[in-house]
C-alpha atoms as a PDB file:
ATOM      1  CA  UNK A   1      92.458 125.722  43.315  1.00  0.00           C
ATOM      2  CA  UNK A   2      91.213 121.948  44.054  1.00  0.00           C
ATOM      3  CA  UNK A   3      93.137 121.768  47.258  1.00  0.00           C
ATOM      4  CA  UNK A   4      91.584 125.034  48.476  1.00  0.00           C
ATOM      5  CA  UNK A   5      88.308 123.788  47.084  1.00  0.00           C
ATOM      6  CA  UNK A   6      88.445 121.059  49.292  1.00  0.00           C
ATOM      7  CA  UNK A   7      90.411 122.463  52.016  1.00  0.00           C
ATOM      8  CA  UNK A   8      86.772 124.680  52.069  1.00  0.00           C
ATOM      9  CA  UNK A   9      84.813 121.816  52.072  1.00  0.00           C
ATOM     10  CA  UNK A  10      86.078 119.816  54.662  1.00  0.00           C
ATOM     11  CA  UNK A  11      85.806 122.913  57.184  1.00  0.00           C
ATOM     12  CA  UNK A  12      82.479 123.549  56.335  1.00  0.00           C
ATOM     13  CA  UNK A  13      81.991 119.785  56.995  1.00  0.00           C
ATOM     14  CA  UNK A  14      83.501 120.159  60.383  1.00  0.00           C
ATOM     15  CA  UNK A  15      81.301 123.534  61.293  1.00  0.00           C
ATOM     16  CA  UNK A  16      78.437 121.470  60.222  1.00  0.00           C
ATOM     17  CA  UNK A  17      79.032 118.649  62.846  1.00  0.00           C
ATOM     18  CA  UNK A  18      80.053 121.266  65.537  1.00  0.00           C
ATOM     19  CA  UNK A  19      77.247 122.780  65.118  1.00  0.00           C
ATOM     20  CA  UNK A  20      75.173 119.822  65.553  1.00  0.00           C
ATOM     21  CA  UNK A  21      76.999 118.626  68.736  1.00  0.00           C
ATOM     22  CA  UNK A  22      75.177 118.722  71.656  1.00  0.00           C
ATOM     23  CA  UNK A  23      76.637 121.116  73.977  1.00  0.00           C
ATOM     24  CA  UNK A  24      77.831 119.908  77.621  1.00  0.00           C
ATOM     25  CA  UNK A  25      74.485 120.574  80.248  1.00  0.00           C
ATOM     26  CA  UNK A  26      76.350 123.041  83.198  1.00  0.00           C
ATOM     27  CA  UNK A  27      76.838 121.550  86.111  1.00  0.00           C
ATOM     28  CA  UNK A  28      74.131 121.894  88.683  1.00  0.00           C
ATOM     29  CA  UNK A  29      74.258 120.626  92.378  1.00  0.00           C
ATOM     30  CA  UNK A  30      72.469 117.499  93.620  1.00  0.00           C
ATOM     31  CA  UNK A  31      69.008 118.183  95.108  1.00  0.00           C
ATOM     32  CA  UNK A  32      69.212 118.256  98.839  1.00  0.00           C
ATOM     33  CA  UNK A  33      66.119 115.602  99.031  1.00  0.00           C
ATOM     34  CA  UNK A  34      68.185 113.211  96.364  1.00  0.00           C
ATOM     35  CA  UNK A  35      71.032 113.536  98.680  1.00  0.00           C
ATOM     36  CA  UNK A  36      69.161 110.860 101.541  1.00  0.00           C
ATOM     37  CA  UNK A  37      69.805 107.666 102.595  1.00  0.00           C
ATOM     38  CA  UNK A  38      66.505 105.945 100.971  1.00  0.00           C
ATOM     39  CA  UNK A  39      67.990 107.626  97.584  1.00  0.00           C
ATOM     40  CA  UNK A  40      71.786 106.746  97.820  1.00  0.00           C
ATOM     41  CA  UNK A  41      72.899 103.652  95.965  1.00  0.00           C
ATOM     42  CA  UNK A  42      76.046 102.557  98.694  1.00  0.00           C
ATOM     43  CA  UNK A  43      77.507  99.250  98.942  1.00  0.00           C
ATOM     44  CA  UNK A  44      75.714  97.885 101.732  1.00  0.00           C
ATOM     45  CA  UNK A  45      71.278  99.360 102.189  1.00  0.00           C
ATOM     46  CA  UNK A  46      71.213 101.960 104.681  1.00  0.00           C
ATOM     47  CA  UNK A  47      74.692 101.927 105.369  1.00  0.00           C
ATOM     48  CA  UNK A  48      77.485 104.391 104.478  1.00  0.00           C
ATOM     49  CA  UNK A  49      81.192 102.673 104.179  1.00  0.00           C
ATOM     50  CA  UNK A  50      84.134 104.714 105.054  1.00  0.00           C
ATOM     51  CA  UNK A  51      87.424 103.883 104.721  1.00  0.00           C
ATOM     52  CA  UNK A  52      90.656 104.752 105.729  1.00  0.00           C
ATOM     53  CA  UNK A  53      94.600 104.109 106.288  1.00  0.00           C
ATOM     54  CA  UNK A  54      95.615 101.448 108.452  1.00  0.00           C
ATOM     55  CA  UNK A  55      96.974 102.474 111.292  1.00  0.00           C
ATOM     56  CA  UNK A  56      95.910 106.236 111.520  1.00  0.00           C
ATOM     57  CA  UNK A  57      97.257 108.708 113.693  1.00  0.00           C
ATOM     58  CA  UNK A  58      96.234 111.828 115.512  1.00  0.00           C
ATOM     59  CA  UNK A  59      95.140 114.357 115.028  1.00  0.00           C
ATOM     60  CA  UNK A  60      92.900 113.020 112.333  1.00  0.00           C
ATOM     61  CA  UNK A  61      91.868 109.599 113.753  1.00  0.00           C
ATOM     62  CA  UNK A  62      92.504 108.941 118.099  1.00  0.00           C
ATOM     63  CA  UNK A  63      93.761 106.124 119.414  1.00  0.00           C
ATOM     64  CA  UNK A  64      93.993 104.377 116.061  1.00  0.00           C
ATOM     65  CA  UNK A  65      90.039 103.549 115.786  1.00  0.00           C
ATOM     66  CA  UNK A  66      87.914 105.842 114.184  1.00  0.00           C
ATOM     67  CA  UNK A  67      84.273 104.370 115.188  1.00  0.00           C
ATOM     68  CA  UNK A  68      84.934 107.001 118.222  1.00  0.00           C
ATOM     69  CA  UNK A  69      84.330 109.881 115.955  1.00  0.00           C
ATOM     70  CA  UNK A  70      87.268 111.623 117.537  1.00  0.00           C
ATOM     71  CA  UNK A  71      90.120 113.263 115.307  1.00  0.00           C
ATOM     72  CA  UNK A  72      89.075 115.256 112.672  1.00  0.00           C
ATOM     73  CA  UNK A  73      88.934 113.607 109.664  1.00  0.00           C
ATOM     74  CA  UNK A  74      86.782 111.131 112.088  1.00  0.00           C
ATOM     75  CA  UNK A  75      84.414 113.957 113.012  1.00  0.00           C
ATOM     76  CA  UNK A  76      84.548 115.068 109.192  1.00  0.00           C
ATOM     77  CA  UNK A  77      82.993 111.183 107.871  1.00  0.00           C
ATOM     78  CA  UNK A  78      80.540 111.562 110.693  1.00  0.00           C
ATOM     79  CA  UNK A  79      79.474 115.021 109.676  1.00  0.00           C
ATOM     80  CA  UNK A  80      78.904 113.772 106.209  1.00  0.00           C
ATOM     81  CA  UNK A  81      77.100 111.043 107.684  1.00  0.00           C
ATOM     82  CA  UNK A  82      74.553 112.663 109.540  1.00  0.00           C
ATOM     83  CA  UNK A  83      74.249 115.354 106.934  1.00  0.00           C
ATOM     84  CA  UNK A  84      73.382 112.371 104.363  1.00  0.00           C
ATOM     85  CA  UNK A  85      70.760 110.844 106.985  1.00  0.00           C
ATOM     86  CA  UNK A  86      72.724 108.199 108.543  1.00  0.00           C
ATOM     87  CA  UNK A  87      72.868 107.977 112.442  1.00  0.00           C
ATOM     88  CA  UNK A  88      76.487 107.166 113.800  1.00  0.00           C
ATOM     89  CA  UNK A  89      75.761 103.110 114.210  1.00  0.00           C
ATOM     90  CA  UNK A  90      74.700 103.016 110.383  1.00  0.00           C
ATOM     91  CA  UNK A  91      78.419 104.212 109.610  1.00  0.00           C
ATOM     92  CA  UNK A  92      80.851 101.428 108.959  1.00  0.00           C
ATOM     93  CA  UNK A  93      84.794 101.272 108.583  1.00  0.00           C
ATOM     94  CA  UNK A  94      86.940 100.136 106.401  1.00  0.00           C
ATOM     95  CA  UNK A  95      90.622  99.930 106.461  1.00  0.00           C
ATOM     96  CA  UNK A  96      92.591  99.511 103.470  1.00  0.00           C
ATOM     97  CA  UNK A  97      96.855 100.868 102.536  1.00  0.00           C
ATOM     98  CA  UNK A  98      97.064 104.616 101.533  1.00  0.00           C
ATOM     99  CA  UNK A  99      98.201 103.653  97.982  1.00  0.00           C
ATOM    100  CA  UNK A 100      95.280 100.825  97.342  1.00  0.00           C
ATOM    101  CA  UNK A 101      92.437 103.682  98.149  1.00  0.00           C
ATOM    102  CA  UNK A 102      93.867 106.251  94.881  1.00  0.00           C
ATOM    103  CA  UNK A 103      94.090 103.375  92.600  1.00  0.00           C
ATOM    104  CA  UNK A 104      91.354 102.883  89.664  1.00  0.00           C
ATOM    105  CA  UNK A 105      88.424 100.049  90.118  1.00  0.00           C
ATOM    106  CA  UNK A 106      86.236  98.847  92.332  1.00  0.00           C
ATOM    107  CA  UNK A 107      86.213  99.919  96.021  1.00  0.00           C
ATOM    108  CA  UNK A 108      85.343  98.327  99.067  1.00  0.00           C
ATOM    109  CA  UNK A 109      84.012 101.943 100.639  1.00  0.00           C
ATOM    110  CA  UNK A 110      81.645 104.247  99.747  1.00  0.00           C
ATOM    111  CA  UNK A 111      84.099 107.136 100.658  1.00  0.00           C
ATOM    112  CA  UNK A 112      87.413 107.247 102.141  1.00  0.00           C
ATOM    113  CA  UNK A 113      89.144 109.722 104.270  1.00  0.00           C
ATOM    114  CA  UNK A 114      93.367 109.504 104.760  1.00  0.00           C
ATOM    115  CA  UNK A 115      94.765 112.555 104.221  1.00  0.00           C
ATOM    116  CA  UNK A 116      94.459 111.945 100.175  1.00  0.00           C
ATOM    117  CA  UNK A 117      95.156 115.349  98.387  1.00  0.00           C
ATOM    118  CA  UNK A 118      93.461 116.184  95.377  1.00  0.00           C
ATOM    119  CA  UNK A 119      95.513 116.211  92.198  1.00  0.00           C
ATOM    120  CA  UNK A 120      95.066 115.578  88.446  1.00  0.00           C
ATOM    121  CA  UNK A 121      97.021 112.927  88.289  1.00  0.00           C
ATOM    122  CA  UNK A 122      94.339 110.618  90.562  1.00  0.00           C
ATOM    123  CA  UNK A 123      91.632 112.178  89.274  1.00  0.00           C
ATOM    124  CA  UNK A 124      92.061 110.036  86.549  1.00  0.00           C
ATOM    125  CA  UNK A 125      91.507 107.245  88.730  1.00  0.00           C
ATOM    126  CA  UNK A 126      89.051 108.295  91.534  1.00  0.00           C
ATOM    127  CA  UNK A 127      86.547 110.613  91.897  1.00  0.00           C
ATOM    128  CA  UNK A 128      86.848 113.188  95.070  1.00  0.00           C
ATOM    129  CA  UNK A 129      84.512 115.425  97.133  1.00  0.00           C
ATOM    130  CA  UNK A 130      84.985 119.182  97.378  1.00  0.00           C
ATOM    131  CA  UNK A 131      87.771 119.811  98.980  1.00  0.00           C
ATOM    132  CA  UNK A 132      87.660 119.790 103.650  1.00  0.00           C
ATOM    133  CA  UNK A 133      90.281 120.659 104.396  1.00  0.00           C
ATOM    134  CA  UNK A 134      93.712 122.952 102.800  1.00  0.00           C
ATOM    135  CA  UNK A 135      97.347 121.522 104.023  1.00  0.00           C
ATOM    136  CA  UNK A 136     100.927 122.642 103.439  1.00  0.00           C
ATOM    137  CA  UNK A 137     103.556 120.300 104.067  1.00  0.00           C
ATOM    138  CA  UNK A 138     106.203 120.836 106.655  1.00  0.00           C
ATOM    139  CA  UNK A 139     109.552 118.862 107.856  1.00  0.00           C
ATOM    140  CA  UNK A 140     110.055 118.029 111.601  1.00  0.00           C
ATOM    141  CA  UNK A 141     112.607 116.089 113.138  1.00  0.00           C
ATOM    142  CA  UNK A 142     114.844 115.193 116.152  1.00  0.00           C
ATOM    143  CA  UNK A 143     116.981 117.440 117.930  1.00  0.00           C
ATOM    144  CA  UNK A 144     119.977 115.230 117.708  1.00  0.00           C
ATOM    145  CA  UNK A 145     119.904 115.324 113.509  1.00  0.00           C
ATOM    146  CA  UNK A 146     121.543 118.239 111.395  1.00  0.00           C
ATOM    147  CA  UNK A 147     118.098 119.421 110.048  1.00  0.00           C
ATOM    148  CA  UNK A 148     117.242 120.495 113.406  1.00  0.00           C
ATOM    149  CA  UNK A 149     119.807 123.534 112.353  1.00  0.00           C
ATOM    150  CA  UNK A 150     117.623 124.101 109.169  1.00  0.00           C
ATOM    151  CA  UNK A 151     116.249 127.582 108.392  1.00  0.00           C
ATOM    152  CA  UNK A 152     116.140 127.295 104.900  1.00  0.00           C
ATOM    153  CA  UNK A 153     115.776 124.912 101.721  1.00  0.00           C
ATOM    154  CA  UNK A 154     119.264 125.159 101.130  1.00  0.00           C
ATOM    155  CA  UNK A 155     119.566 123.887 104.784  1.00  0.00           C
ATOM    156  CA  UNK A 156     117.892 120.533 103.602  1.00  0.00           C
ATOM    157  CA  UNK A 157     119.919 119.334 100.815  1.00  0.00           C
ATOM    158  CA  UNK A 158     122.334 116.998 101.029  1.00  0.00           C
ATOM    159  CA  UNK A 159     120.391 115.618 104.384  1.00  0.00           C
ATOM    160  CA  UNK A 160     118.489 112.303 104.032  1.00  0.00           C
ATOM    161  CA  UNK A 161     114.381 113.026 103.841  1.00  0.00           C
ATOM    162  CA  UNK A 162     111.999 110.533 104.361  1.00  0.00           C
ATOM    163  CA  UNK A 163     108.588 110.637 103.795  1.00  0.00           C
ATOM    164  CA  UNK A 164     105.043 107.628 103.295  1.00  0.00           C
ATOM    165  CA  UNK A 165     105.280 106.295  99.631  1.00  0.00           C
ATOM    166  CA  UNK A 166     102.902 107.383  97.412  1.00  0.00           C
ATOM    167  CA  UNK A 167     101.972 110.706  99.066  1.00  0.00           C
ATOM    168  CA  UNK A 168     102.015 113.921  98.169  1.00  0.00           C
ATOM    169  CA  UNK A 169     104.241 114.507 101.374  1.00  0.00           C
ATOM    170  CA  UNK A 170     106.564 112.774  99.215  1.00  0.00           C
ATOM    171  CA  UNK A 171     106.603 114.572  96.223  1.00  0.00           C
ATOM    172  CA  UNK A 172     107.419 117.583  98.098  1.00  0.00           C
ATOM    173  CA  UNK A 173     110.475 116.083  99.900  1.00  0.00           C
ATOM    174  CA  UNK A 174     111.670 114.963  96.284  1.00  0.00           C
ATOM    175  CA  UNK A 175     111.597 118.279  94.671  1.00  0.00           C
ATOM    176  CA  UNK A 176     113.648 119.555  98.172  1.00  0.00           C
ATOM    177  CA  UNK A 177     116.596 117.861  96.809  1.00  0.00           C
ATOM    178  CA  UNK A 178     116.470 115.750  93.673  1.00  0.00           C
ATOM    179  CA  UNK A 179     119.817 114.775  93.803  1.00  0.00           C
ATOM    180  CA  UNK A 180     119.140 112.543  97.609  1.00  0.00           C
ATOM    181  CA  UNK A 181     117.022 109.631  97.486  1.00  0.00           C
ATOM    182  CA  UNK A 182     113.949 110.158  99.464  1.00  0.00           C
ATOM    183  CA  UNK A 183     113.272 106.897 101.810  1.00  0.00           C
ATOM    184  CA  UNK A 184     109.974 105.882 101.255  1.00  0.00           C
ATOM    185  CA  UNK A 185     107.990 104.082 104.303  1.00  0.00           C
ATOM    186  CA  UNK A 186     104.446 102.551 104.504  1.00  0.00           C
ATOM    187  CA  UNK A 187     103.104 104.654 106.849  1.00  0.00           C
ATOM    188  CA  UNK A 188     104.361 107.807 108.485  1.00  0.00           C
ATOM    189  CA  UNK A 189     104.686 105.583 111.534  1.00  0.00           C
ATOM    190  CA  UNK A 190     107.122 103.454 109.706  1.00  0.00           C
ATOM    191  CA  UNK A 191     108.926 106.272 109.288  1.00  0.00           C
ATOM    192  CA  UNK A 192     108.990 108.335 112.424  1.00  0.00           C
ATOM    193  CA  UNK A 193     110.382 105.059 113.475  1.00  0.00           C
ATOM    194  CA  UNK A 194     112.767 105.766 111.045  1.00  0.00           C
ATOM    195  CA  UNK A 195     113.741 108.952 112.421  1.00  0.00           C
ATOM    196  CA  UNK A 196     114.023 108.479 115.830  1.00  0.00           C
ATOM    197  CA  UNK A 197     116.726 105.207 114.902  1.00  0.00           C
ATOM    198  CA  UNK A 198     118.885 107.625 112.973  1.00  0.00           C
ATOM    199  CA  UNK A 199     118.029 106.239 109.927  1.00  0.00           C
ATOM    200  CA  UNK A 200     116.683 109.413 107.802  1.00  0.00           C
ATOM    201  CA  UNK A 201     117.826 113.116 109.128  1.00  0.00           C
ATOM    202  CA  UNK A 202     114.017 114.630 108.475  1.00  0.00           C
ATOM    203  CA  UNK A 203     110.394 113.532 107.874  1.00  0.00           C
ATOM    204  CA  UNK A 204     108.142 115.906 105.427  1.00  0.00           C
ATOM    205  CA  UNK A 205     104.998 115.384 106.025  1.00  0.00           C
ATOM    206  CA  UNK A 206     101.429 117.175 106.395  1.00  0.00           C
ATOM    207  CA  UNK A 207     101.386 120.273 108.711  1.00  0.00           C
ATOM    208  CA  UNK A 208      99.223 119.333 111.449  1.00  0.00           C
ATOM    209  CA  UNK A 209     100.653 115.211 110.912  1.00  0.00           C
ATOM    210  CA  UNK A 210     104.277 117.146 111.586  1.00  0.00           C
ATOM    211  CA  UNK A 211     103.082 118.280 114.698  1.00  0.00           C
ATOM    212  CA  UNK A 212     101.861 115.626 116.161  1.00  0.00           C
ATOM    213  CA  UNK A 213     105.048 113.721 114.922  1.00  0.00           C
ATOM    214  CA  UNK A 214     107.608 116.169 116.775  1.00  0.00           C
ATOM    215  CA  UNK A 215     105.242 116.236 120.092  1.00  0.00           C
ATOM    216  CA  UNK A 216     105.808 112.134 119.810  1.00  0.00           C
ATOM    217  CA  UNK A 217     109.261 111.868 119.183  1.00  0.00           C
ATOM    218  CA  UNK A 218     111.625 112.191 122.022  1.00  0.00           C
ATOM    219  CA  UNK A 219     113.661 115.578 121.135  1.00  0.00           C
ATOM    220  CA  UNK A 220     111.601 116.309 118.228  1.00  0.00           C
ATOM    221  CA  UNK A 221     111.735 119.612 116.107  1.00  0.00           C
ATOM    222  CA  UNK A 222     109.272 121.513 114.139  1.00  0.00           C
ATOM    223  CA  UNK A 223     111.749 122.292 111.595  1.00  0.00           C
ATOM    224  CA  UNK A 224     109.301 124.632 108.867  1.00  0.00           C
ATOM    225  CA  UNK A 225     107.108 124.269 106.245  1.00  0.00           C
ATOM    226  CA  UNK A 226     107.833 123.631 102.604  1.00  0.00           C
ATOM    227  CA  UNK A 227     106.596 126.512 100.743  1.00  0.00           C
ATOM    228  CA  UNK A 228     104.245 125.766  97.700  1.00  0.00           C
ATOM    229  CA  UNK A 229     104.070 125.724  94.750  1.00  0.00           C
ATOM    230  CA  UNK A 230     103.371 128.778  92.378  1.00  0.00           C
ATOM    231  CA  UNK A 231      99.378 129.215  91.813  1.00  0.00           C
ATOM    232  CA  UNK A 232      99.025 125.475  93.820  1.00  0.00           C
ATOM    233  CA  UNK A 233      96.916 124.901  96.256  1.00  0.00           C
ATOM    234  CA  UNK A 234      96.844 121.495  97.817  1.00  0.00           C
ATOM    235  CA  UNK A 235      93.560 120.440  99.647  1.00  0.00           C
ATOM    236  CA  UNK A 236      92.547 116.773 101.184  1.00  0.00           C
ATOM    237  CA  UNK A 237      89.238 115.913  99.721  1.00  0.00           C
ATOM    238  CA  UNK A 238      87.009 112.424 100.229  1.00  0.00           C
ATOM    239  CA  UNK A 239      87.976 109.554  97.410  1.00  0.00           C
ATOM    240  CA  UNK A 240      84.755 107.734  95.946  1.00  0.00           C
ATOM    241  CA  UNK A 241      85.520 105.540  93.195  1.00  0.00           C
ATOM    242  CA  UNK A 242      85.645 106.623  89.749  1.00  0.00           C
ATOM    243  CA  UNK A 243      82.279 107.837  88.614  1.00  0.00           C
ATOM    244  CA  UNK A 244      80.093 107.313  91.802  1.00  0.00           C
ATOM    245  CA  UNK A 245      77.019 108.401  91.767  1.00  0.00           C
ATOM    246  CA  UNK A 246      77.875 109.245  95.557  1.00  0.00           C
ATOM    247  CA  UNK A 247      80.208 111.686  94.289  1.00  0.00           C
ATOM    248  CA  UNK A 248      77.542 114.799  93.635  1.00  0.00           C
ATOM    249  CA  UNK A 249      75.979 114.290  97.096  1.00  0.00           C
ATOM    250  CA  UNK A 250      79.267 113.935  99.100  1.00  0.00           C
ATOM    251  CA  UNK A 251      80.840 116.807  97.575  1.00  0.00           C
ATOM    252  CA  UNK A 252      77.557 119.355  98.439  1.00  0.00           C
ATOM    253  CA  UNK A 253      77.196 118.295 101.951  1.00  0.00           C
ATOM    254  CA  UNK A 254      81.281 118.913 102.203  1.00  0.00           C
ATOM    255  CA  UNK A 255      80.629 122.853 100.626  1.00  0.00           C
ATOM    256  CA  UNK A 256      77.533 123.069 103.112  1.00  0.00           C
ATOM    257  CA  UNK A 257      79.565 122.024 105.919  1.00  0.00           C
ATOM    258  CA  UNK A 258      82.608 124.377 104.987  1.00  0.00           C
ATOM    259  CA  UNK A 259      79.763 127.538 104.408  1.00  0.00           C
ATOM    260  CA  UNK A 260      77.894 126.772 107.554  1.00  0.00           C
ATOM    261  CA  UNK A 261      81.425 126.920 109.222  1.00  0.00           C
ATOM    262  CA  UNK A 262      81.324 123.179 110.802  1.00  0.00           C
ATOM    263  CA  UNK A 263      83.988 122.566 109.013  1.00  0.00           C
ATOM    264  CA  UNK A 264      86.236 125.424 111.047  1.00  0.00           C
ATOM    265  CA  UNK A 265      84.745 124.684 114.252  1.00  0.00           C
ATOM    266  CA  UNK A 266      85.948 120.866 113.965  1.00  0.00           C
ATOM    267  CA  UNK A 267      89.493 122.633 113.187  1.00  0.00           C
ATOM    268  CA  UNK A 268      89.301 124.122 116.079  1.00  0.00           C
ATOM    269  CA  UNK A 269      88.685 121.333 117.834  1.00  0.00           C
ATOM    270  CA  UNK A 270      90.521 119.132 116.367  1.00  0.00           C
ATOM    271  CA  UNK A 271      93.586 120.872 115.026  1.00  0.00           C
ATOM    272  CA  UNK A 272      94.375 123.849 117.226  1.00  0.00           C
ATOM    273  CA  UNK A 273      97.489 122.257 118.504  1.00  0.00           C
ATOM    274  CA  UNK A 274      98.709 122.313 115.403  1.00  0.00           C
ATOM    275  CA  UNK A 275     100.105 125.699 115.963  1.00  0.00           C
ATOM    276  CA  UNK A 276     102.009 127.456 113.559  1.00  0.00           C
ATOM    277  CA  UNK A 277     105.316 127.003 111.800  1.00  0.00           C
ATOM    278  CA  UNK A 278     107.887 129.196 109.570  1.00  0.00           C
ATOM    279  CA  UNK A 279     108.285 128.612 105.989  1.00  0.00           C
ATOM    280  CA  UNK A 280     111.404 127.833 104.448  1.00  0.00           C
ATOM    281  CA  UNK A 281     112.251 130.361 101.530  1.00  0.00           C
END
């Protein structure tokens, strides 16, 4: 009878401070007027930081520089800019490795743009915007290698997959075949380099990035896309560090952007040539 007396007691204890917790205010979006310029606290007055993988490719960055606003995720930060008040010249860059932008502390950009997919596992480090723009990941190669025969996953294992360290692009060519070592390269530049030497048989890597690898390569393939992952959706979204008070603001203008449909139109620009590509059951 004591036990249950005090088994009572310490629930009723526990109600009690329940109770008296405050409960969590619901989230409510940024007002457009604190979302300005002369409001936002970025690193530099009157100047919005971007950063971003060094070297970038098409078609989100052009000719490696993306002050020229061309590419989409380019025309993207500029969209965001102007949206926030800043003219193009009040929009500096940044560039930094993929792996140093996802990793907790201090950043030297407000926001950064590379192709950075939105998972749990770095939202424990960084903050990130709503989501621009939704990606699968696909495999391409060269026309010489024995993926180019590929029509299914069981096509890929046992072949040698390479893919840029620390990317989801990665991840996916590990679950492929866990049994292979995937190569992992800086950049996907590093390792298209790698697949046109004969040094890896395939390269997984982001739809549209897939493309534009095969349409660089001599001989290359669009081999297929990876199919995903049960009730997964994987989106690129902007990284602002942990906590920014940037984060509110950046993440509205995205969802304006994606209802007004700028968002599509700079697909269409931008990513058309991207085509399409079968999926590998």
């Amino acid at each position: 009878m004591r036990t249950g007396r005090m088994v009572g007691t310490l629930l009723a204890a526990l109600m009690a401070v329940n109770a008296c917790a405050p409960a969590a205010a619901p989230y409510t979006a940024p007002r457009p007027k604190d979302c300005h310029r002369d409001k936002l606290a970025t690193l530099y007055d009157g100047v919005f930081t971007f950063g971003t993988d060094q070297p970038v490719y098409p078609p989100w960055f052009i000719g490696d520089n993306p002050d020229n606003g061309e590419g989409f995720e380019a025309a993207v930060a500029y969209a965001v800019a102007d949206r926030l008040g800043y003219a193009a010249e009040d929009v500096r860059w940044v560039r930094l490795p993929f792996s140093e932008a996802i990793v907790a502390g201090p950043k030297m950009f407000d926001a950064s743009l590379s192709q950075v997919s939105i998972t749990d596992q770095r939202k424990a480090a960084v903050d990130f915007s709503a989501p621009y723009f939704d990606v699968n990941q696909a495999v391409v190669t060269v026309r010489s290698s024995p993926a180019a025969q590929a029509r299914s996953l069981a096509d890929l294992k046992g072949l040698r997959l390479g893919a840029q360290v620390g990317t989801t692009s990665h991840t996916a060519a590990v679950a492929v075949d866990g049994d292979i070592p995937v190569a992992s390269y800086n950049t996907n530049g590093d390792a298209k380099l790698a697949l046109g030497s004969g040094e890896i048989d395939a390269l997984v890597a982001d739809l549209p990035t897939a493309f534009s690898v095969a349409g660089e390569l001599r001989d290359g393939v669009m081999v297929g896309q990876l199919p995903a992952a049960p009730d997964t959706e994987e989106q690129f979204g902007l990284v602002l560090a942990k906590d920014s008070p940037l984060t509110p603001c950046v993440s509205s203008i995205v969802e304006a952007l994606r209802a007004d449909g700028t968002l599509a139109r700079l697909q269409t620009t931008w990513l058309a040539d991207a085509g399409r590509a079968p999926v590998l059951a």
